[in-house]
C-alpha atoms as a PDB file:
ATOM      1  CA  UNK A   1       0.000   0.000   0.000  1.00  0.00           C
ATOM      2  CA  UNK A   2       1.431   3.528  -0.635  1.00  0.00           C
ATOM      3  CA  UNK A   3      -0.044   7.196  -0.497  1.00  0.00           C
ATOM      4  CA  UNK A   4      -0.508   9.433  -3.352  1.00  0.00           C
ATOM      5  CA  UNK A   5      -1.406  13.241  -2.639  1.00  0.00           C
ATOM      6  CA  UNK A   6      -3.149  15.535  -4.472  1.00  0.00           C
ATOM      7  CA  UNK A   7      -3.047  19.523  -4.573  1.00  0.00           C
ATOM      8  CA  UNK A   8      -5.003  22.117  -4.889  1.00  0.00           C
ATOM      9  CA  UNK A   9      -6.092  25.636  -4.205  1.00  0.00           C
ATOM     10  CA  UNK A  10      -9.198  28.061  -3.358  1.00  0.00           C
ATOM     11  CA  UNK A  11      -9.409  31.884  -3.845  1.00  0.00           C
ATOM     12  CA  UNK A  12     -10.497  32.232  -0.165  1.00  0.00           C
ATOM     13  CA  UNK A  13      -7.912  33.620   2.297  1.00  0.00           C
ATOM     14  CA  UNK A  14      -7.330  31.221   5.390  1.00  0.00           C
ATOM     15  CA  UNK A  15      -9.214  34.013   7.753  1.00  0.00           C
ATOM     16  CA  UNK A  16     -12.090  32.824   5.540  1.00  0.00           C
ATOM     17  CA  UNK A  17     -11.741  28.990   5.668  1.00  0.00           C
ATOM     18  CA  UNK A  18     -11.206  28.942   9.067  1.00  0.00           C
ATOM     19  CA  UNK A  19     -15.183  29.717   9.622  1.00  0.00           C
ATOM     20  CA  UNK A  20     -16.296  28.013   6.568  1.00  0.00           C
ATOM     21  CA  UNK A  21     -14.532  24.968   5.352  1.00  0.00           C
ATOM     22  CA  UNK A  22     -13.656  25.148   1.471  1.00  0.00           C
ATOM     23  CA  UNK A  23     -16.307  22.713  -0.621  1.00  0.00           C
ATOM     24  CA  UNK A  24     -15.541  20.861  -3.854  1.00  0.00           C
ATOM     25  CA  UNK A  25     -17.070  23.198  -6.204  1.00  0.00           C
ATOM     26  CA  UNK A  26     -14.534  25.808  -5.301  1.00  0.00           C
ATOM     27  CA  UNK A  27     -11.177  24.024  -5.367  1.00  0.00           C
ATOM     28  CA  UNK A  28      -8.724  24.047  -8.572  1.00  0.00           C
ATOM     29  CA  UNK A  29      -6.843  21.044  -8.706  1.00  0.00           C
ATOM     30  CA  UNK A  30      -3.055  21.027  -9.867  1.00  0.00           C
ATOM     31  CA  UNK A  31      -2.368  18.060 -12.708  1.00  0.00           C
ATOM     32  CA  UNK A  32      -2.630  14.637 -12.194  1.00  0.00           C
ATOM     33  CA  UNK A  33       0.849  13.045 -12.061  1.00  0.00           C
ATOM     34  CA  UNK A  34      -0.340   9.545 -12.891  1.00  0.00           C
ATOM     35  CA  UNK A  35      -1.218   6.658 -10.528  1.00  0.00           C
ATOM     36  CA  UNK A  36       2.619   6.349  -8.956  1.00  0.00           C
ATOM     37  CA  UNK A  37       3.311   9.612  -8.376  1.00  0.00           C
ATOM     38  CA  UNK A  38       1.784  12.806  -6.510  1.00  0.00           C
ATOM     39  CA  UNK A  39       2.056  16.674  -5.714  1.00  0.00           C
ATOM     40  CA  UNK A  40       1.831  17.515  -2.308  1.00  0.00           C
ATOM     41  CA  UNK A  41       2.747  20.146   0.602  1.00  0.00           C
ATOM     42  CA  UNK A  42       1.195  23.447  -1.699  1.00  0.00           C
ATOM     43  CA  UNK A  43       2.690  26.564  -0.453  1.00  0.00           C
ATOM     44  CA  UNK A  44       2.293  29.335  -3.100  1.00  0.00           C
ATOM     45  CA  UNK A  45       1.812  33.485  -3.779  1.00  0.00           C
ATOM     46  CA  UNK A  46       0.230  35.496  -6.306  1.00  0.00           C
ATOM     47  CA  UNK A  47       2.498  37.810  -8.767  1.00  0.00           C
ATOM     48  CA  UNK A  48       1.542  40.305 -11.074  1.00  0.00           C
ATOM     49  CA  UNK A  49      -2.041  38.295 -11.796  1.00  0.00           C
ATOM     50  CA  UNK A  50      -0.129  34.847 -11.931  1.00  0.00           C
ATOM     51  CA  UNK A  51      -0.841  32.538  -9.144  1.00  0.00           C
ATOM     52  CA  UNK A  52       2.221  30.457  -8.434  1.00  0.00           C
ATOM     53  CA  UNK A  53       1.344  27.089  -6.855  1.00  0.00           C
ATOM     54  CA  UNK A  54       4.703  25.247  -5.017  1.00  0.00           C
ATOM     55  CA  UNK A  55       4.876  21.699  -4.439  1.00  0.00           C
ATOM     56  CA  UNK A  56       7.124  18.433  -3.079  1.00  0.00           C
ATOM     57  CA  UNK A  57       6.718  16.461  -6.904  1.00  0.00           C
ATOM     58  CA  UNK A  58       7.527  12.861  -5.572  1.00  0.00           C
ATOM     59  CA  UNK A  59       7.910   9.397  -7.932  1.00  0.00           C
ATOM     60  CA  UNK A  60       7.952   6.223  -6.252  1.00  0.00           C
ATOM     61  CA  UNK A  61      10.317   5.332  -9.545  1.00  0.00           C
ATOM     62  CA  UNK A  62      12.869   7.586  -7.822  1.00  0.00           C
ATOM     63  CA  UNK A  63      11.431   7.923  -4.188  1.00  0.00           C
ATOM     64  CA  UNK A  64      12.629  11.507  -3.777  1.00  0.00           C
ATOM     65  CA  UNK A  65      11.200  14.469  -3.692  1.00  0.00           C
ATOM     66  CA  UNK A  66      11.646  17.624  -5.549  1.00  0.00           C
ATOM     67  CA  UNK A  67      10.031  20.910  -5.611  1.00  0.00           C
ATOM     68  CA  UNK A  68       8.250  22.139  -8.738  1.00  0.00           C
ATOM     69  CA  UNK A  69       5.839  25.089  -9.611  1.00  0.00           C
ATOM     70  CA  UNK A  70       2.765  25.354 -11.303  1.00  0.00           C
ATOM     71  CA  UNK A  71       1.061  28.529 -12.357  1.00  0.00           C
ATOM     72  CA  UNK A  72      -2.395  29.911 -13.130  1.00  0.00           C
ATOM     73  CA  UNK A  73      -3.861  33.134 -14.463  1.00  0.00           C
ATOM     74  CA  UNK A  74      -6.698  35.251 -12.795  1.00  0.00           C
ATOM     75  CA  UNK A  75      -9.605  32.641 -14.608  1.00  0.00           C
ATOM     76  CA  UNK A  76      -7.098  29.642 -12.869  1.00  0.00           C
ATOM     77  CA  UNK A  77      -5.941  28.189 -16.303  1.00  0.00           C
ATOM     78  CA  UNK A  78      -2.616  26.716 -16.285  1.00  0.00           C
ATOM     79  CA  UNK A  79      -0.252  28.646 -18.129  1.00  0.00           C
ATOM     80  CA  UNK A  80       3.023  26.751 -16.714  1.00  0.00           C
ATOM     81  CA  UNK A  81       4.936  24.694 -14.749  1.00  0.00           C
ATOM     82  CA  UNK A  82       8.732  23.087 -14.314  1.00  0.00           C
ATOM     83  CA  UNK A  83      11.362  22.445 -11.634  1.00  0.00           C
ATOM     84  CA  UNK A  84      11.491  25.218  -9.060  1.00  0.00           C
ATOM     85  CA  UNK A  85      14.648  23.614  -7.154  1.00  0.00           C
ATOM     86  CA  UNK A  86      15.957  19.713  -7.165  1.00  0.00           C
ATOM     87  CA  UNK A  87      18.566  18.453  -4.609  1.00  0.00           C
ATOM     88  CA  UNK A  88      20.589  15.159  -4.464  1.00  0.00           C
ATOM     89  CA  UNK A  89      18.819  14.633  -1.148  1.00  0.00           C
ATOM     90  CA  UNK A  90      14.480  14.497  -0.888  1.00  0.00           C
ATOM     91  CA  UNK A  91      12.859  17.572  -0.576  1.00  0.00           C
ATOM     92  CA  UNK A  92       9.221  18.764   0.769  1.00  0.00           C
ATOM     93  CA  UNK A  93       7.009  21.319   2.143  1.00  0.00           C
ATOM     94  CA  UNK A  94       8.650  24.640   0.488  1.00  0.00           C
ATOM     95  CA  UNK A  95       7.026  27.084   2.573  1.00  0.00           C
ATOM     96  CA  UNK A  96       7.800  30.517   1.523  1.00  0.00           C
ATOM     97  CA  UNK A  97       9.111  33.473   3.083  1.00  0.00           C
ATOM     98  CA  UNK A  98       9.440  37.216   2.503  1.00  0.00           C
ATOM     99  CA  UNK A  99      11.789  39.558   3.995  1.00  0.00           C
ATOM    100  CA  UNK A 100      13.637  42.699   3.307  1.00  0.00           C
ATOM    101  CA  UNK A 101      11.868  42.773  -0.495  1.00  0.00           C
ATOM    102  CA  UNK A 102      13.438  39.103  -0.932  1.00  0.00           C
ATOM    103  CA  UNK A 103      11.467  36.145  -1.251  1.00  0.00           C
ATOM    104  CA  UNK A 104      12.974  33.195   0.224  1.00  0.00           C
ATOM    105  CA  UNK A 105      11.960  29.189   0.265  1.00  0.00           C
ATOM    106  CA  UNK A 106      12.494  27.314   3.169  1.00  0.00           C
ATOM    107  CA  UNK A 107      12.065  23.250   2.132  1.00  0.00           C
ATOM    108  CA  UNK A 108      12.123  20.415   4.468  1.00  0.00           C
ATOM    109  CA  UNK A 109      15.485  19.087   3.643  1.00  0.00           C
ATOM    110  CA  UNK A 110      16.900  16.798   6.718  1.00  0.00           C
ATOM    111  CA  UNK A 111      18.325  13.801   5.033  1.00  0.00           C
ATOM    112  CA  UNK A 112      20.772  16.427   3.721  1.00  0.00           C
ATOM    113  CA  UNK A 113      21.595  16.993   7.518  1.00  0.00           C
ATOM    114  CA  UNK A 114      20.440  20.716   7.711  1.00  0.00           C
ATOM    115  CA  UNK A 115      17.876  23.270   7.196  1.00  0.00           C
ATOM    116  CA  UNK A 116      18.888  25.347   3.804  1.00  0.00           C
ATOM    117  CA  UNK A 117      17.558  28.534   3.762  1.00  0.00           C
ATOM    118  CA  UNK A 118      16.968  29.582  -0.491  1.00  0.00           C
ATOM    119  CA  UNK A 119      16.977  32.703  -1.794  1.00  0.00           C
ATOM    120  CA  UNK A 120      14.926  33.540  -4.952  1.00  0.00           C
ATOM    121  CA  UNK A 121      17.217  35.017  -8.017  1.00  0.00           C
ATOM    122  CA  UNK A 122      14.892  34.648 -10.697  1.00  0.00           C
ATOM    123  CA  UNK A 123      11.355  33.577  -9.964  1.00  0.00           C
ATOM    124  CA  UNK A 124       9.825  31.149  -9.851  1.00  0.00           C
ATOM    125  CA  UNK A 125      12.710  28.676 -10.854  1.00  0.00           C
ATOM    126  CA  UNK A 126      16.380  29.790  -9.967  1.00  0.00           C
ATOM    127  CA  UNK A 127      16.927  29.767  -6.252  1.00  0.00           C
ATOM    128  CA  UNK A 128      20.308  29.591  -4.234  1.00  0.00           C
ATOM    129  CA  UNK A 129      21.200  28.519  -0.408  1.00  0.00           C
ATOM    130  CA  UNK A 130      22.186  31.192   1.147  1.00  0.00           C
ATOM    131  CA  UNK A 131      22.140  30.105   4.917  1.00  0.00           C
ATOM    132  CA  UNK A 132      21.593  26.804   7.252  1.00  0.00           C
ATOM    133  CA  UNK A 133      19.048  27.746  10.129  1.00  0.00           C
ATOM    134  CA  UNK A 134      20.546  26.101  13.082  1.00  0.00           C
ATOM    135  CA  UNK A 135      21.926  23.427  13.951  1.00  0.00           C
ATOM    136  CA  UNK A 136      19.117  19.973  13.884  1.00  0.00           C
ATOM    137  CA  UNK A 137      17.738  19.310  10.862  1.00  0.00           C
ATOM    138  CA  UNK A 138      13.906  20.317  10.840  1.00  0.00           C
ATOM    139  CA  UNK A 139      10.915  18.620   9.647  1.00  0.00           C
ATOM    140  CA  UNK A 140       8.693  20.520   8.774  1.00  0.00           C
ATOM    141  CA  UNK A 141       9.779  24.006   9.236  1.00  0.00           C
ATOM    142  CA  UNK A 142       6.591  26.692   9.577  1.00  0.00           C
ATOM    143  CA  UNK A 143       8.097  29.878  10.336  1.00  0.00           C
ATOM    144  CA  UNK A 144       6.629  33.220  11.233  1.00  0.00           C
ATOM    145  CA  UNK A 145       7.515  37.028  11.926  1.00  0.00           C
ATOM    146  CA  UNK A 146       5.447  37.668  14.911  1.00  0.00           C
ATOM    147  CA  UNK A 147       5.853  40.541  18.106  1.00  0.00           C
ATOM    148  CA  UNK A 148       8.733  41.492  16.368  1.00  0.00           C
ATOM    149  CA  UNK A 149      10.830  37.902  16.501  1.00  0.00           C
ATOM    150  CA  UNK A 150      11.253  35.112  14.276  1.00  0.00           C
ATOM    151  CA  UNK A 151       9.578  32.037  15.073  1.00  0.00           C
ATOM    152  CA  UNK A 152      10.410  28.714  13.944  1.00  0.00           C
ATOM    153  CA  UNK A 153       7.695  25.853  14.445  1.00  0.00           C
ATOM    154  CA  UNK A 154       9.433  22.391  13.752  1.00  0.00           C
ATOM    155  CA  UNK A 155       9.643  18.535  14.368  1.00  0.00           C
ATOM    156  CA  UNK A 156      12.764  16.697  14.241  1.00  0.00           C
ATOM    157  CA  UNK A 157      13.958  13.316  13.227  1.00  0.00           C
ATOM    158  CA  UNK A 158      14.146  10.089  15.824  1.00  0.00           C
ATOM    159  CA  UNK A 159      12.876   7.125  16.901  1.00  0.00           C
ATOM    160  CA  UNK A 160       9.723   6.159  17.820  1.00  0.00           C
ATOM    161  CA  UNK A 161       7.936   8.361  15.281  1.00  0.00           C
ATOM    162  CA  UNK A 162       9.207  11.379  16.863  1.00  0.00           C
ATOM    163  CA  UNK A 163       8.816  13.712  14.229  1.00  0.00           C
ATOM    164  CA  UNK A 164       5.008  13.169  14.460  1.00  0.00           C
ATOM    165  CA  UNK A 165       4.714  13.231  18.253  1.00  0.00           C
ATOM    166  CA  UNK A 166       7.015  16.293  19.550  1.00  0.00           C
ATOM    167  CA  UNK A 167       6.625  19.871  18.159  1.00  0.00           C
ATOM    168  CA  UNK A 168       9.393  21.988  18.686  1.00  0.00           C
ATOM    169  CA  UNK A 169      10.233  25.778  19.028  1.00  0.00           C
ATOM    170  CA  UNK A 170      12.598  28.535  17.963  1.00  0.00           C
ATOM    171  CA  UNK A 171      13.067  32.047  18.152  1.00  0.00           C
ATOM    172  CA  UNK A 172      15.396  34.652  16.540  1.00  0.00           C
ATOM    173  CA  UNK A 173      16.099  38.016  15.919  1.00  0.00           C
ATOM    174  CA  UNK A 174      17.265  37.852  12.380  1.00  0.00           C
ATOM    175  CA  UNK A 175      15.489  35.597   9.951  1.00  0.00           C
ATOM    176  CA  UNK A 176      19.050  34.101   9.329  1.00  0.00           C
ATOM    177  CA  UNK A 177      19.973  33.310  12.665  1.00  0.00           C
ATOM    178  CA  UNK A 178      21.432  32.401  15.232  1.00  0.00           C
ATOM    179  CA  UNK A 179      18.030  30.794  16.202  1.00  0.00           C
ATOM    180  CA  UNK A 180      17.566  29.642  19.757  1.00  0.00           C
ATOM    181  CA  UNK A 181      15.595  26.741  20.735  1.00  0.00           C
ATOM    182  CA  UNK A 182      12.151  27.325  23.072  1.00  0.00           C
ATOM    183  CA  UNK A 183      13.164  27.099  26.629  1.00  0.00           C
ATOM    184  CA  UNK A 184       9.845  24.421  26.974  1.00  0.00           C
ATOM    185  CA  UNK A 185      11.178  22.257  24.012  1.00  0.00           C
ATOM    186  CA  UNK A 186       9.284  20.234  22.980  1.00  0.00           C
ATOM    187  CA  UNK A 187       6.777  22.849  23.689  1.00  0.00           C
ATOM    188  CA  UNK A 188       3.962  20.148  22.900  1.00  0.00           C
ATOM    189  CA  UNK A 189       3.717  16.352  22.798  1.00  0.00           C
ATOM    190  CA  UNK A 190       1.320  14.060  20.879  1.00  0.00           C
ATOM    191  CA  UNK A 191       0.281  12.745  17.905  1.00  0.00           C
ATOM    192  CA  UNK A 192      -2.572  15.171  17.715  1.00  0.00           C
ATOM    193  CA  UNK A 193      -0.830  18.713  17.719  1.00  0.00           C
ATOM    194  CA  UNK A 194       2.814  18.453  17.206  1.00  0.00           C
ATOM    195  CA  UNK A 195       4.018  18.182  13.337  1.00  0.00           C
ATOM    196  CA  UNK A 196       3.298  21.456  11.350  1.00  0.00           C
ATOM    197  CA  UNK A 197       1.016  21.167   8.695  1.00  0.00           C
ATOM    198  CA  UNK A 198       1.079  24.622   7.075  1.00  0.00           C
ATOM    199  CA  UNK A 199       0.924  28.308   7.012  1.00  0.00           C
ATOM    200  CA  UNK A 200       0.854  30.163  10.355  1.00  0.00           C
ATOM    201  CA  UNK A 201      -1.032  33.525   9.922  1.00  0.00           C
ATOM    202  CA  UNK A 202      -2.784  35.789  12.251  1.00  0.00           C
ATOM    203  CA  UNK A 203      -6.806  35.870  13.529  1.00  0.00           C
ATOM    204  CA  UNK A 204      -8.328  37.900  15.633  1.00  0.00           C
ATOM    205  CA  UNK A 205      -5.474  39.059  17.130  1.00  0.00           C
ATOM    206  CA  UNK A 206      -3.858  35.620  17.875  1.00  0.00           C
ATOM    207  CA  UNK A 207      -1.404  33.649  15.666  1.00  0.00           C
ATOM    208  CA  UNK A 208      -2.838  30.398  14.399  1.00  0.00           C
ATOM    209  CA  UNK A 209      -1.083  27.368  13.157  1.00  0.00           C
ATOM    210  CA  UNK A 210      -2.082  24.526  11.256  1.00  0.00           C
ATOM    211  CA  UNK A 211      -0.446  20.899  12.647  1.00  0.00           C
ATOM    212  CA  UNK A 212      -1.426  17.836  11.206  1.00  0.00           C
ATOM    213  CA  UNK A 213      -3.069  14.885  13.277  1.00  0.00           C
ATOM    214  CA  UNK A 214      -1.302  11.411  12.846  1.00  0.00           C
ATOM    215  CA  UNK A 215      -3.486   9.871  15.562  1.00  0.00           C
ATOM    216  CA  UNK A 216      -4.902   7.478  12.739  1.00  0.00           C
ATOM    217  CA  UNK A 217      -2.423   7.825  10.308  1.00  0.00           C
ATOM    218  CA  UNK A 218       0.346   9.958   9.196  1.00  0.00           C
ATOM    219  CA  UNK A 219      -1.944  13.153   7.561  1.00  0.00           C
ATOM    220  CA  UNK A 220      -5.186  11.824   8.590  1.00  0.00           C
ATOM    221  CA  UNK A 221      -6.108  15.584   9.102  1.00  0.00           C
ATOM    222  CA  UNK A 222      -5.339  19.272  10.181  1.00  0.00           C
ATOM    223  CA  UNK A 223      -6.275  20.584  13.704  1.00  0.00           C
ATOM    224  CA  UNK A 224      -5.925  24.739  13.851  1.00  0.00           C
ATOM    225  CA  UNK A 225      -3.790  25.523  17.035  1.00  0.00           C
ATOM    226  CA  UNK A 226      -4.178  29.081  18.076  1.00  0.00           C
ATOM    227  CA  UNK A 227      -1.634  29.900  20.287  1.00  0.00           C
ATOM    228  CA  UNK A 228      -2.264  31.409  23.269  1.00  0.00           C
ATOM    229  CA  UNK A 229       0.931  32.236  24.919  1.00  0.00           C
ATOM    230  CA  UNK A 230       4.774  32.192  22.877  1.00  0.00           C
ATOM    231  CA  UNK A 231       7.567  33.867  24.713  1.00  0.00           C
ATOM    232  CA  UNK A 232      11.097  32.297  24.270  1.00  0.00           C
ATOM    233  CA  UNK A 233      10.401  31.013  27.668  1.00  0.00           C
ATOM    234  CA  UNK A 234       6.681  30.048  27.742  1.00  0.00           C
ATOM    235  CA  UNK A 235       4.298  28.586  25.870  1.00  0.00           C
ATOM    236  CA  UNK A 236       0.252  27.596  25.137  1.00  0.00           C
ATOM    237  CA  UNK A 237      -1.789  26.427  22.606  1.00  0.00           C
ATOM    238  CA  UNK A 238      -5.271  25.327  21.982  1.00  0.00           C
ATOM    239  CA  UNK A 239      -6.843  23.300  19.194  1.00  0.00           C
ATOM    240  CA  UNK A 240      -9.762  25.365  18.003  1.00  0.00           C
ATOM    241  CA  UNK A 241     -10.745  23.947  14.527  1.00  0.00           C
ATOM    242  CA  UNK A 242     -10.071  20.636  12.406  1.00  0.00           C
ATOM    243  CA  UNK A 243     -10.081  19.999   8.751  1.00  0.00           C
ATOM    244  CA  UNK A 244     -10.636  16.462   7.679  1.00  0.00           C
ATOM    245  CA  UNK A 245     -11.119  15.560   4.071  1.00  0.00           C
ATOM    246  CA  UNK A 246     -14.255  14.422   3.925  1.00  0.00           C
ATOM    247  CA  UNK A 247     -15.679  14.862   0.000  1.00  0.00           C
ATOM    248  CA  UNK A 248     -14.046  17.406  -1.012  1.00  0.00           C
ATOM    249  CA  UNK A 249     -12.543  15.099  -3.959  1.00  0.00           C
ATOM    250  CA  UNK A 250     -13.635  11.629  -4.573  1.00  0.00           C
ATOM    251  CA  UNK A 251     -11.306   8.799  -3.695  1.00  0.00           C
ATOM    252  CA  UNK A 252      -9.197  10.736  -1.590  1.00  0.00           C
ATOM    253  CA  UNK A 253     -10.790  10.807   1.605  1.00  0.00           C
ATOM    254  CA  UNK A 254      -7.735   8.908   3.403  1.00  0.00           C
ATOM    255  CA  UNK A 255      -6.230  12.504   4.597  1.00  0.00           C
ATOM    256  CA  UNK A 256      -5.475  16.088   4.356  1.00  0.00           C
ATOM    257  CA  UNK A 257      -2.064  17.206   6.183  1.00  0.00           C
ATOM    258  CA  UNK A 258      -1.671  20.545   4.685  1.00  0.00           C
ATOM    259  CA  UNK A 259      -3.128  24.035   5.157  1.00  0.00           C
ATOM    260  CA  UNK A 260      -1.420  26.886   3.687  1.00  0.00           C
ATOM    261  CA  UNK A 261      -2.350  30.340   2.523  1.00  0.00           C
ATOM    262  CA  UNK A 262      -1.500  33.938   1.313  1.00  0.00           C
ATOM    263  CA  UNK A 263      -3.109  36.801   0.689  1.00  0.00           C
ATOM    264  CA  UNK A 264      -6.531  35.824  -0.655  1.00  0.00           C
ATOM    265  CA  UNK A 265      -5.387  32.157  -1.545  1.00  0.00           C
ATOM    266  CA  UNK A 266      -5.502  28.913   0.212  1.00  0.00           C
ATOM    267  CA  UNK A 267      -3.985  25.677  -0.448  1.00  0.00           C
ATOM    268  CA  UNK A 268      -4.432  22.215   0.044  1.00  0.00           C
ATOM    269  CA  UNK A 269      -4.016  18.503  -0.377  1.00  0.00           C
ATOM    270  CA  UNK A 270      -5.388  14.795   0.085  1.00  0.00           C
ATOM    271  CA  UNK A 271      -4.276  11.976   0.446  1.00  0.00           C
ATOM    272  CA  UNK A 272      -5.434   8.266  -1.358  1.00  0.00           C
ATOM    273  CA  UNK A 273      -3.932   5.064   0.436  1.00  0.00           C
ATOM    274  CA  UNK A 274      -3.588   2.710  -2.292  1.00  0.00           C
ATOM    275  CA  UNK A 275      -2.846  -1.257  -3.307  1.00  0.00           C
ATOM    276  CA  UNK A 276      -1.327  -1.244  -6.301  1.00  0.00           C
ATOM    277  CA  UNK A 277      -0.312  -4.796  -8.020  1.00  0.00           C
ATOM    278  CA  UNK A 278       2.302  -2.812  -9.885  1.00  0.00           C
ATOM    279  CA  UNK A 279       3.993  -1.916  -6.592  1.00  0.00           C
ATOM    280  CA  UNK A 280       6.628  -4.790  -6.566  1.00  0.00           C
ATOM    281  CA  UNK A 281       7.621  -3.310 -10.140  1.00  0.00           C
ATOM    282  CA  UNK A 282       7.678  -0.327  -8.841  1.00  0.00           C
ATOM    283  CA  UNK A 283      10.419  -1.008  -6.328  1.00  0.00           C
ATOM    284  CA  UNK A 284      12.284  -3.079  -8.834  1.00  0.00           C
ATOM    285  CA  UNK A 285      12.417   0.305 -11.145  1.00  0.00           C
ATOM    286  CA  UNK A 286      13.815   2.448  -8.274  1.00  0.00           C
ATOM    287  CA  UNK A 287      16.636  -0.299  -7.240  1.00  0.00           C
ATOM    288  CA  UNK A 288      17.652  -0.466 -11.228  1.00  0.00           C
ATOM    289  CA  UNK A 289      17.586   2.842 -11.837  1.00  0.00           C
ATOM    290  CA  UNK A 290      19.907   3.330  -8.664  1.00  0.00           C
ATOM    291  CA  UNK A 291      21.764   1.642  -9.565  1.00  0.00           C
ATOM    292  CA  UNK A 292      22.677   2.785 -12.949  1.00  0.00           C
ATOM    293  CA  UNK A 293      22.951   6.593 -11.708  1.00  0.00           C
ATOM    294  CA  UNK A 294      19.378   7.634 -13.057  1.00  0.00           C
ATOM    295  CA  UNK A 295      18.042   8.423  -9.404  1.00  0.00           C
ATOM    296  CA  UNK A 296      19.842  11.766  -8.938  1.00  0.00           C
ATOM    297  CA  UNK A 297      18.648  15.636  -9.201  1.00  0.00           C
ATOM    298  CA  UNK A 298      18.602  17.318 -12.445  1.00  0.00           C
ATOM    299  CA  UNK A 299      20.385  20.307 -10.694  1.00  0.00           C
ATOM    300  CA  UNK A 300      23.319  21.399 -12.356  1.00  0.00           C
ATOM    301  CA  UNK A 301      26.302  23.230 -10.596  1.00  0.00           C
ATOM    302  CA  UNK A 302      27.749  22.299  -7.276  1.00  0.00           C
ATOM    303  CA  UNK A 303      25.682  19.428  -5.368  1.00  0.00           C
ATOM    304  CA  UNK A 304      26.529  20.326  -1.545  1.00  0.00           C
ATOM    305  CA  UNK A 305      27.507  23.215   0.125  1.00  0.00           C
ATOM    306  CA  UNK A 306      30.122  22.696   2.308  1.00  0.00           C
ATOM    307  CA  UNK A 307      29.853  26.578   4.126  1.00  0.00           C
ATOM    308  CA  UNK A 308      26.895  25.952   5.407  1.00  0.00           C
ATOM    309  CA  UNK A 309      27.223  22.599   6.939  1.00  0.00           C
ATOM    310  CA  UNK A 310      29.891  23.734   8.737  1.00  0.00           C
ATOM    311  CA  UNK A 311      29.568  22.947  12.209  1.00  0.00           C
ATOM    312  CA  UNK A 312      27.523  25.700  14.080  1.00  0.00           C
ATOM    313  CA  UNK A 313      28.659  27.825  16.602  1.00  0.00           C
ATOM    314  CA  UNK A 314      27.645  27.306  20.607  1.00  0.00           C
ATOM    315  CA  UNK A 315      25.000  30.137  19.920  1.00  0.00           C
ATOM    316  CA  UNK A 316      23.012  28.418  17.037  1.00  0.00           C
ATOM    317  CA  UNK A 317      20.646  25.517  17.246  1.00  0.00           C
END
């Protein structure tokens, strides 16, 4: 059995879909990918009338993610799509940031060891690593300008299924760093509340942020936690909404683990748990084509960046 995903979007702002859930007549879905491989983890922003949709593009041929782009004019045609950024190592969930007129992407990355911070030279396809955000390798990353710090809501990689049980905490003064970790880390446990599932934004006057519930199954759904206290030295949160999949597309009612937004756009996906005959093929295609080199990223240039996995100093984390 193996998941696929599928993406889409709604020209609602998350304000809005917090108090009425999106419906099926409303959502544009991003291509189908075929039945072995998926988009999923939609982060995106709208430019000069063009809607640019992010996603983790994952093959079970090749069993690594990359991140492509597809866009959409003001009547939500598709009028492109390609590679935004490909890595030797998988890549998912490229939320986006903007600071200082730059627009950066920030893509869960930790089988390379690190969190790489990319800024955009030419959008929506030509990014560079410019930083590593301290020093564990995030899951997940969600981060957040808020009261004047950075925030950094994360899992992290270990046993026991820790990155869906334990969400973790950072703060800084400078989006690149040094980031420090929450005095409370983990600053919640559970399977219910503690891997980020999207876009943080701001209702009502308090900061809300979308984590996904693995209670069932990893991405079985979104609870909303609105967070009620965040200080680097305290913090609370309480679960005041959940998104489940329900009908909003048939045959994927197995999941929804991502809820993501900006300006008057919100994004989505589902999940599918499949049996597939062709599966043991499947595997037998990723081993061969591993081994005769055909696994790798199609980025060109310089594969690692040795700079920025240097190891951290004592203030960084």
């Amino acid at each position: 059995m193996f998941d696929i995903w599928r993406s889409g979007y709604l020209r609602r702002p998350l304000t809005e879909v917090m108090d009425r859930p999106p419906r099926p007549d409303e959502i544009v879905w991003l291509p189908d990918r075929g039945p072995h491989a998926f988009y999923a983890d939609p982060f995106g922003l709208e430019r000069d009338g063009v809607l640019t949709v992010f996603v983790e593009a994952f093959d079970y041929r090749v069993r690594r993610g990359d991140i492509h782009y597809c866009q959409y004019d003001a009547d939500d045609r598709l009028v492109g799509q390609g590679v935004a950024l490909a890595e030797p190592w998988h890549l998912s969930y490229p939320t986006l940031i903007e600071d200082g007129g730059e627009l950066y992407m920030l893509p869960e990355a930790y089988k390379s060891g690190g969190l790489i911070l990319y800024r955009c030279r030419r959008f929506p396809d030509d990014w560079e690593a410019v930083a590593r955000l301290g020093a564990s390798p995030a899951i997940d990353a969600t981060v957040v300008r808020h009261d004047g710090r950075w925030w950094m809501f994360h899992a992290l990689p270990g046993p026991d299924d820790r990155a869906m049980r334990e969400l973790h905490l950072a703060w800084a003064e400078r989006l690149t760093g040094p980031w420090t970790p929450h005095a409370g880390r983990p600053v919640m446990s559970g399977f219910q509340t503690s891997r980020p599932g999207g876009s943080a934004f701001v209702h009502d006057g308090a900061l809300h942020l979308p984590v996904q519930d693995c209670v069932p199954a990893y991405g079985a759904a979104v609870n909303l936690l609105r967070i009620d206290v965040l200080t680097p030295q305290n913090f609370a949160a309480t679960v005041v909404r959940r998104f489940e999949p329900g009908d909003l597309a048939a045959g994927f009612s197995d999941g929804l683990h991502t809820l993501s937004g900006a300006g008057g756009v919100s994004f989505l996906d589902l999940k599918s748990v499949r049996r597939d005959r062709a599966e043991p093929w499947l595997k037998t295609q990723y081993k061969l084509r591993r081994a005769l080199g055909l696994n790798g990223s199609r980025r060109t240039g310089v594969d690692v960046y040795p700079a920025l996995f240097s190891p951290p100093s004592a203030s960084q984390s």
